[in-house]
PDB file of N, CA and C in Angstrom:
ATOM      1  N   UNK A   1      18.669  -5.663  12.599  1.00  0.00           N
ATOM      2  CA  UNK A   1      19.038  -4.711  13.620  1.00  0.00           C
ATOM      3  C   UNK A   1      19.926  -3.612  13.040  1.00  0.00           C
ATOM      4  N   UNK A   2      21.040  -4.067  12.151  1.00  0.00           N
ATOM      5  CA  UNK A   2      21.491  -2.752  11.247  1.00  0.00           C
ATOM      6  C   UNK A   2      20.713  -2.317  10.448  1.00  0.00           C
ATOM      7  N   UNK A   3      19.741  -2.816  10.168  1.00  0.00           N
ATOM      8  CA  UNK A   3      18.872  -1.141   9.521  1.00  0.00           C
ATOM      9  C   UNK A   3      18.065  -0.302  10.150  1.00  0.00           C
ATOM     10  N   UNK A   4      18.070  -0.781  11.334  1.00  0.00           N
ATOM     11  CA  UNK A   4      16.984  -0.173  12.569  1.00  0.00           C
ATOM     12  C   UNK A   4      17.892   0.731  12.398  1.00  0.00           C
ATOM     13  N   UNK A   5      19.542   0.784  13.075  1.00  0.00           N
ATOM     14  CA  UNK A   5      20.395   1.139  13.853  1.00  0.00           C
ATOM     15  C   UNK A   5      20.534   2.461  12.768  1.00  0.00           C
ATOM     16  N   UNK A   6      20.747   2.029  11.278  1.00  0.00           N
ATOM     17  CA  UNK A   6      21.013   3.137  10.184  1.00  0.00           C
ATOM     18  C   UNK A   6      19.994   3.947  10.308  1.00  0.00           C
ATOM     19  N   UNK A   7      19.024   3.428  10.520  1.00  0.00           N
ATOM     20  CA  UNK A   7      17.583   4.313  10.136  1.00  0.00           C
ATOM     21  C   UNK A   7      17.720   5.445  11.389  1.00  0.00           C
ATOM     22  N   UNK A   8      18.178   4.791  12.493  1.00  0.00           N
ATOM     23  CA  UNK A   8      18.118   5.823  13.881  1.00  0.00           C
ATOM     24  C   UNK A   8      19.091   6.743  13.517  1.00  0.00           C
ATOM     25  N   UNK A   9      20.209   6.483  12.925  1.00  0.00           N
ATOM     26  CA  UNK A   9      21.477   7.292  12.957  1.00  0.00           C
ATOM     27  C   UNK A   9      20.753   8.296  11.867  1.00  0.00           C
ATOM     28  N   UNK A  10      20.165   8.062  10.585  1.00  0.00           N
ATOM     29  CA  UNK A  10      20.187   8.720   9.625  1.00  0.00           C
ATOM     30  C   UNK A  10      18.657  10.338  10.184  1.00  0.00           C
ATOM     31  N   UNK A  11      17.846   9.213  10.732  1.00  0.00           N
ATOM     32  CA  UNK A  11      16.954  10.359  11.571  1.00  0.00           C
ATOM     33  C   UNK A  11      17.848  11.376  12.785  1.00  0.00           C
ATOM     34  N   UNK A  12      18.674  10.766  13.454  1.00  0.00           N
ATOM     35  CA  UNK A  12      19.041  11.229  14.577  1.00  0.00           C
ATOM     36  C   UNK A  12      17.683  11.130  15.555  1.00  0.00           C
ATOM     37  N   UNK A  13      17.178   9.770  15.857  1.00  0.00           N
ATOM     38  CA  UNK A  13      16.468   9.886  17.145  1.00  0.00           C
ATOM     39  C   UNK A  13      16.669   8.426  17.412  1.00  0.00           C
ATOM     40  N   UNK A  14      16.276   8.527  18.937  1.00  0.00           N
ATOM     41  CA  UNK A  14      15.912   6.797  19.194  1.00  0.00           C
ATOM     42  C   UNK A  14      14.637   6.293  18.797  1.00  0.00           C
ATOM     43  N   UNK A  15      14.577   5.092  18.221  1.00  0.00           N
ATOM     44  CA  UNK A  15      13.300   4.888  17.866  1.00  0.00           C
ATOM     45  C   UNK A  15      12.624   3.539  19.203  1.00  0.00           C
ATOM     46  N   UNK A  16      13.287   2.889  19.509  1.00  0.00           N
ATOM     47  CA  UNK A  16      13.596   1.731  20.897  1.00  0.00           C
ATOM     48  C   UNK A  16      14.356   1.837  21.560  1.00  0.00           C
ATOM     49  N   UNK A  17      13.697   1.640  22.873  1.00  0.00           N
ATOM     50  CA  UNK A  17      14.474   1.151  24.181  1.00  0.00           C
ATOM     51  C   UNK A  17      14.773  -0.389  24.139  1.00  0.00           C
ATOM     52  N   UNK A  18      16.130  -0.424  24.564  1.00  0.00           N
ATOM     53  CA  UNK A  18      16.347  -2.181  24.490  1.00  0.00           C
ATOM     54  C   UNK A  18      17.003  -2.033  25.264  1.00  0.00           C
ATOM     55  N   UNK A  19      17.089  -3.608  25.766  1.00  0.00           N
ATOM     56  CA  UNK A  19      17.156  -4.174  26.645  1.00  0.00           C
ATOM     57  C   UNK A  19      18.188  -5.784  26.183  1.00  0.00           C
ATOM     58  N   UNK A  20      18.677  -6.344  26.956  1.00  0.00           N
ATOM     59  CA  UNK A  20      19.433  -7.132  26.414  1.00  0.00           C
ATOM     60  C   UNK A  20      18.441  -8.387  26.076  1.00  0.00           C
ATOM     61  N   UNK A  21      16.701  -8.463  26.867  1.00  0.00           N
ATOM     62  CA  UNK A  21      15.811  -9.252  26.610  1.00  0.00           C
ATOM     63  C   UNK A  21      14.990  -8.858  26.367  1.00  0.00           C
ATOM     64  N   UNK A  22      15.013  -7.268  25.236  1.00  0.00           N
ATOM     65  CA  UNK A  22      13.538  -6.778  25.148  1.00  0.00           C
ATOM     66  C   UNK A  22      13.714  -5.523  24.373  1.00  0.00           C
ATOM     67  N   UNK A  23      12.657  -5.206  23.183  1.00  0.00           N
ATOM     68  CA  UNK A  23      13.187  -4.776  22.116  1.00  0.00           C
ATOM     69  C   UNK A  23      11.728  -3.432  22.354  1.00  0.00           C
ATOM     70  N   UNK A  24      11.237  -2.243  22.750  1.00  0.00           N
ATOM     71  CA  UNK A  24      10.204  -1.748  22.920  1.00  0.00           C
ATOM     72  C   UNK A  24      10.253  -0.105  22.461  1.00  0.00           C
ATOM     73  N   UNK A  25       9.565  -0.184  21.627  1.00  0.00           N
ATOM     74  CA  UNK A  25       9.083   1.569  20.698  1.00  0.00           C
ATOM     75  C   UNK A  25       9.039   2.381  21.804  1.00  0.00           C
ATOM     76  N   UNK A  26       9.656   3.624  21.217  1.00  0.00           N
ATOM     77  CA  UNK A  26       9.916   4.812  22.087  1.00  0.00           C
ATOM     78  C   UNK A  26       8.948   5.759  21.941  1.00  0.00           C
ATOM     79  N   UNK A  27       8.130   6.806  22.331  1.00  0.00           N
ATOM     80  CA  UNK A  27       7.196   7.591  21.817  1.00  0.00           C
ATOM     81  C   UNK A  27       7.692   8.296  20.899  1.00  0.00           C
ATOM     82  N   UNK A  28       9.069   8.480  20.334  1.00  0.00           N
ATOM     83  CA  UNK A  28       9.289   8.688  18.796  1.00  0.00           C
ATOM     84  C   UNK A  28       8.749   7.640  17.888  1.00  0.00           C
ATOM     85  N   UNK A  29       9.726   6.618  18.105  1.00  0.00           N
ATOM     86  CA  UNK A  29       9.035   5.531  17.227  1.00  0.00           C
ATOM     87  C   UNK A  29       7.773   5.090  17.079  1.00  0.00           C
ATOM     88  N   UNK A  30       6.638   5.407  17.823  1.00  0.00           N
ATOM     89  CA  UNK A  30       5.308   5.087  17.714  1.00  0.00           C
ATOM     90  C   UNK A  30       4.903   5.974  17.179  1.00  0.00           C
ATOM     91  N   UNK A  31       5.330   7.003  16.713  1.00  0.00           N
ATOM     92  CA  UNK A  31       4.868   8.427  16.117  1.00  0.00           C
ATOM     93  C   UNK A  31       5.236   7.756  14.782  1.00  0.00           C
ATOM     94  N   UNK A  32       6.590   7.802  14.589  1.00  0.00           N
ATOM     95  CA  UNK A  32       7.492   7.342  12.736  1.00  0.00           C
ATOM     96  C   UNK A  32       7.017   6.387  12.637  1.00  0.00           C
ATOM     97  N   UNK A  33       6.193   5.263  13.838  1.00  0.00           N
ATOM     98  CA  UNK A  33       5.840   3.995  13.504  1.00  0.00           C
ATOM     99  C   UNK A  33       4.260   4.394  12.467  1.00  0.00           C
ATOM    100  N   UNK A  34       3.422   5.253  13.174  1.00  0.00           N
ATOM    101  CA  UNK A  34       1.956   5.580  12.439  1.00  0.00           C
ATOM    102  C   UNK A  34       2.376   6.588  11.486  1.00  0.00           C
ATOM    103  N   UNK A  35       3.139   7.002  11.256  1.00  0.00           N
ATOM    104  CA  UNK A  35       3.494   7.934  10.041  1.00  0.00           C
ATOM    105  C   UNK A  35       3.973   6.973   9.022  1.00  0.00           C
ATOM    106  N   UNK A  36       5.035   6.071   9.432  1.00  0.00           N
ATOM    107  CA  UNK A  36       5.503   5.064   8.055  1.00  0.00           C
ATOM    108  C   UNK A  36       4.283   4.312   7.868  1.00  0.00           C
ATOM    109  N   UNK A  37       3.325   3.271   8.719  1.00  0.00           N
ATOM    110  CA  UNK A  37       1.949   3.222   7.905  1.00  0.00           C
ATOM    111  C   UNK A  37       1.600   4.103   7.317  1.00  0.00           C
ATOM    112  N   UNK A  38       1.149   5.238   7.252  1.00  0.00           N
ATOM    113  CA  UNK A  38       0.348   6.370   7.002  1.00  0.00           C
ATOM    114  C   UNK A  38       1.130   6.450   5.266  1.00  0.00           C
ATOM    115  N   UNK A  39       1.881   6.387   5.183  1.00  0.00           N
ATOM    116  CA  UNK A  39       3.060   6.845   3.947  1.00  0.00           C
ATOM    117  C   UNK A  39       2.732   5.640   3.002  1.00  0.00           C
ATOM    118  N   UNK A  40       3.058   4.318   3.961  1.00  0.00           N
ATOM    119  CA  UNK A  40       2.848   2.894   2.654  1.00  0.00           C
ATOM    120  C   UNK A  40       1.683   2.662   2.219  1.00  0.00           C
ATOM    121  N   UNK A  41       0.427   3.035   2.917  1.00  0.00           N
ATOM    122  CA  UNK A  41      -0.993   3.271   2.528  1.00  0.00           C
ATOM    123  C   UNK A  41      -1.008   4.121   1.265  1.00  0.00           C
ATOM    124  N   UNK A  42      -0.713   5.374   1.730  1.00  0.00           N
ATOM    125  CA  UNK A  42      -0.309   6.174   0.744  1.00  0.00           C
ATOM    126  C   UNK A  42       0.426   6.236  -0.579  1.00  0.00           C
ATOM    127  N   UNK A  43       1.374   5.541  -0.436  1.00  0.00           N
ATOM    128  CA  UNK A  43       1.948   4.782  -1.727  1.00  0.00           C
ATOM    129  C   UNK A  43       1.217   4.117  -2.305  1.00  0.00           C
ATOM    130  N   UNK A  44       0.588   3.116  -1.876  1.00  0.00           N
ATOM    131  CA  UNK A  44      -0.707   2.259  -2.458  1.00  0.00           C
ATOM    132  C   UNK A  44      -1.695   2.786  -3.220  1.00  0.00           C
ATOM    133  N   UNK A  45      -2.233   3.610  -2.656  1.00  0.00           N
ATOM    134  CA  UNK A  45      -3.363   3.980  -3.376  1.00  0.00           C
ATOM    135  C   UNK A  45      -2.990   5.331  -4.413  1.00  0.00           C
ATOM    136  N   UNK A  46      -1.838   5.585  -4.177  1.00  0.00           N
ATOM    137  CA  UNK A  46      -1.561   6.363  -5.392  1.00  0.00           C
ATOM    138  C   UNK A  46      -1.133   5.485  -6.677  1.00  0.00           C
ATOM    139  N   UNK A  47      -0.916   3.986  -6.251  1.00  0.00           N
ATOM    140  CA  UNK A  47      -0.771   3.096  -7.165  1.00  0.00           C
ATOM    141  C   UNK A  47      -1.621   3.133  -7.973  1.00  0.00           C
ATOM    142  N   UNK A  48      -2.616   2.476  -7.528  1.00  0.00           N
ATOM    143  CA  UNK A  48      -3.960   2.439  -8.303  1.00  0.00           C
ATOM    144  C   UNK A  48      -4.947   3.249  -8.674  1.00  0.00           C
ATOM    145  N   UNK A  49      -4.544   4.966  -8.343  1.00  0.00           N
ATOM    146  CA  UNK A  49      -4.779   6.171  -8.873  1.00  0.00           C
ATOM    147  C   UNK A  49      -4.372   6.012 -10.375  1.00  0.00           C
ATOM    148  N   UNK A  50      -3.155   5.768 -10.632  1.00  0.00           N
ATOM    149  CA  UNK A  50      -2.315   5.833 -11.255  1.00  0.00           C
ATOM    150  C   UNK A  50      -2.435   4.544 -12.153  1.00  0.00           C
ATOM    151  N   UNK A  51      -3.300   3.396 -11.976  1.00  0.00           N
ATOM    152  CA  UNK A  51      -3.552   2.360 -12.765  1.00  0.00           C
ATOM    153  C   UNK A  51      -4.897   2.728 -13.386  1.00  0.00           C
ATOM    154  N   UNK A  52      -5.562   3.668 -12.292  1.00  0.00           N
ATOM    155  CA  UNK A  52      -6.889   4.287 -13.205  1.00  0.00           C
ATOM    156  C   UNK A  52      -7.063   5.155 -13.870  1.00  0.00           C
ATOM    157  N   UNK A  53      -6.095   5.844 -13.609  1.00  0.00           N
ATOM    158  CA  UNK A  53      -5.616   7.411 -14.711  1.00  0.00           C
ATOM    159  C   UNK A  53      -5.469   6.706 -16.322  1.00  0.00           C
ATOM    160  N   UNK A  54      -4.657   5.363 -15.871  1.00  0.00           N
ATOM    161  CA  UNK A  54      -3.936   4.946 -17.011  1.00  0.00           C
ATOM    162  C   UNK A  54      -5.567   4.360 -18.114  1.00  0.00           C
ATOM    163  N   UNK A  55      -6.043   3.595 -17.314  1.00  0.00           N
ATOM    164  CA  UNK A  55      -7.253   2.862 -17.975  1.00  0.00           C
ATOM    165  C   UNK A  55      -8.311   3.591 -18.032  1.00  0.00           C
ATOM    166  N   UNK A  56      -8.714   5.199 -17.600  1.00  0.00           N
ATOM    167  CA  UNK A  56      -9.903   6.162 -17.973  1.00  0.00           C
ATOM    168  C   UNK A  56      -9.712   6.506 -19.569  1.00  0.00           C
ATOM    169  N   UNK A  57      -8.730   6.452 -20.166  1.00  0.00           N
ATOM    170  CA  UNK A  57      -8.741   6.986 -21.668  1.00  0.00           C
ATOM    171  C   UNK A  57      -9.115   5.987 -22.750  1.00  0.00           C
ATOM    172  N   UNK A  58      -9.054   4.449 -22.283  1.00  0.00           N
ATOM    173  CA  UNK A  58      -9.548   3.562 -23.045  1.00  0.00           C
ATOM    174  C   UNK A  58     -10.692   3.882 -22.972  1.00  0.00           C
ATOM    175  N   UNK A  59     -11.658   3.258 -24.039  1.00  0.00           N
ATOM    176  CA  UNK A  59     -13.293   3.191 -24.281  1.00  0.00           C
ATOM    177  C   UNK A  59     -13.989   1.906 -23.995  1.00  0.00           C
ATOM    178  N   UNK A  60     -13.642   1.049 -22.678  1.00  0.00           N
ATOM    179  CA  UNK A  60     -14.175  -0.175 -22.337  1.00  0.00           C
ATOM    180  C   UNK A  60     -15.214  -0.395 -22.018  1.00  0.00           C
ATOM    181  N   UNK A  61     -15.686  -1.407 -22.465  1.00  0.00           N
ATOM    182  CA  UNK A  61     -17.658  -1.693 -21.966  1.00  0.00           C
ATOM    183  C   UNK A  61     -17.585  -3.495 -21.560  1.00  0.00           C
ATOM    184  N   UNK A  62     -17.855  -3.863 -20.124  1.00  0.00           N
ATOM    185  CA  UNK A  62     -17.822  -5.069 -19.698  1.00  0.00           C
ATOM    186  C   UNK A  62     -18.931  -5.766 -19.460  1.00  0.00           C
ATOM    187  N   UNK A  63     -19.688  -6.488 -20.236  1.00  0.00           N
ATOM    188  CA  UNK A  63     -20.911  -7.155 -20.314  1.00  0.00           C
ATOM    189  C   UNK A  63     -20.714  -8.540 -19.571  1.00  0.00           C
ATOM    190  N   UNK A  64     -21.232  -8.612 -18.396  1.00  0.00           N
ATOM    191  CA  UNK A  64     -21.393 -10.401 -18.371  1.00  0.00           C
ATOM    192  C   UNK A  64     -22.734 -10.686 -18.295  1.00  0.00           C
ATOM    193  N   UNK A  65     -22.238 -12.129 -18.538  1.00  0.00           N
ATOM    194  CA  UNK A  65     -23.525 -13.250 -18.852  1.00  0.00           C
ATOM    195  C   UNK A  65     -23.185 -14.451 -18.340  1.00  0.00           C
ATOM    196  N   UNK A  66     -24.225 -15.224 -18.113  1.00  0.00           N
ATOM    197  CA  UNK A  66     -24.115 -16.254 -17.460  1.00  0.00           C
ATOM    198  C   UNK A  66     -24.959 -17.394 -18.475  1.00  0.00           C
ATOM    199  N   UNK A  67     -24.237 -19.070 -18.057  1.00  0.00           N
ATOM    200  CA  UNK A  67     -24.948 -20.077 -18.871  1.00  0.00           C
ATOM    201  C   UNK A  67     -26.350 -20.452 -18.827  1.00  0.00           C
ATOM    202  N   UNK A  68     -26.960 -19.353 -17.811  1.00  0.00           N
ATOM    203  CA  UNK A  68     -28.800 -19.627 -18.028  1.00  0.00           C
ATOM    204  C   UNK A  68     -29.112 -18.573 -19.201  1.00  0.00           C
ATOM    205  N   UNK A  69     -28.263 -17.856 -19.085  1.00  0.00           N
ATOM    206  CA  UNK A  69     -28.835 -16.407 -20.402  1.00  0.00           C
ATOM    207  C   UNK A  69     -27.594 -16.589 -20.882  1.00  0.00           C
ATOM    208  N   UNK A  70     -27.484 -17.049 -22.200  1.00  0.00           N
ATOM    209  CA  UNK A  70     -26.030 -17.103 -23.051  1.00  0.00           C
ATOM    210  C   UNK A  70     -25.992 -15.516 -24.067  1.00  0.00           C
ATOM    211  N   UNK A  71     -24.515 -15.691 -24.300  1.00  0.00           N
ATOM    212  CA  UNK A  71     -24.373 -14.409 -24.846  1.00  0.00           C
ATOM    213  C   UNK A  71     -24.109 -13.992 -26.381  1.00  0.00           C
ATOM    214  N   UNK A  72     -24.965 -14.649 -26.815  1.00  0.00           N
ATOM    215  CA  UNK A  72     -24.489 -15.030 -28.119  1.00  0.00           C
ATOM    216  C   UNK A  72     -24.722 -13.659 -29.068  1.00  0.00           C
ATOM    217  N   UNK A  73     -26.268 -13.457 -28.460  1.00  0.00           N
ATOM    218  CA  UNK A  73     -26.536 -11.870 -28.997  1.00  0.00           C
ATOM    219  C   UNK A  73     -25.230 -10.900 -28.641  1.00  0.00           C
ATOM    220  N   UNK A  74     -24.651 -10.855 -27.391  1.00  0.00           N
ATOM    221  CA  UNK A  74     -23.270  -9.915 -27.466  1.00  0.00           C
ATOM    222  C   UNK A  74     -22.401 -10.105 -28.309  1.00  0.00           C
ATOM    223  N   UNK A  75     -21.662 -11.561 -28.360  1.00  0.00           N
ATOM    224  CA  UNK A  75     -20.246 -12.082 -29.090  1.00  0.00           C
ATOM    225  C   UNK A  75     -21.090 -11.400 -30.625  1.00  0.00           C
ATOM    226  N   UNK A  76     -22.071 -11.619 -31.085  1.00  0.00           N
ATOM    227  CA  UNK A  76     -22.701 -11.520 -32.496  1.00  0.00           C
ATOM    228  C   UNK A  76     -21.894  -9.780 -32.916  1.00  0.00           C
ATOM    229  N   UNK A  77     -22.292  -8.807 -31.545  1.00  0.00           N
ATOM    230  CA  UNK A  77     -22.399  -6.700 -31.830  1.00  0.00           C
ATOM    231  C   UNK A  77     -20.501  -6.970 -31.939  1.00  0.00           C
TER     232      UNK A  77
END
């Protein structure tokens, strides 16, 4: 509840109406609520932008095989 409370102070808005038995998003907070999804999505996949940026400059080639067709001709190149 103190970081709700910081987070409200530091925005300056209410983000919930409460109640002494009931804790309910304000139409601010349902707004900052689909925007902070919107942002951690976003973080994410700039992750793995950023894990593929890293692995496009290697020269990798991934062959599989399975124990009905063995790979012996590959392990051999």
């Amino acid at each position: 509840m103190k970081q709700i409370n910081l987070l409200e102070d530091s925005l300056e808005v209410q983000l919930f109406y409460r109640t002494p038995c009931d804790l309910t998003l304000t139409d601010v907070g349902k707004s900052y609520y689909q925007d902070a999804k919107y942002m951690i999505q976003y973080a994410k996949d700039a992750r793995v932008r950023a894990k593929n940026a890293m692995q496009s400059n290697e020269n990798i080639i991934r062959i599989g095989t399975s124990p009905m067709t063995p790979g012996q001709f590959w392990v051999s190149l």
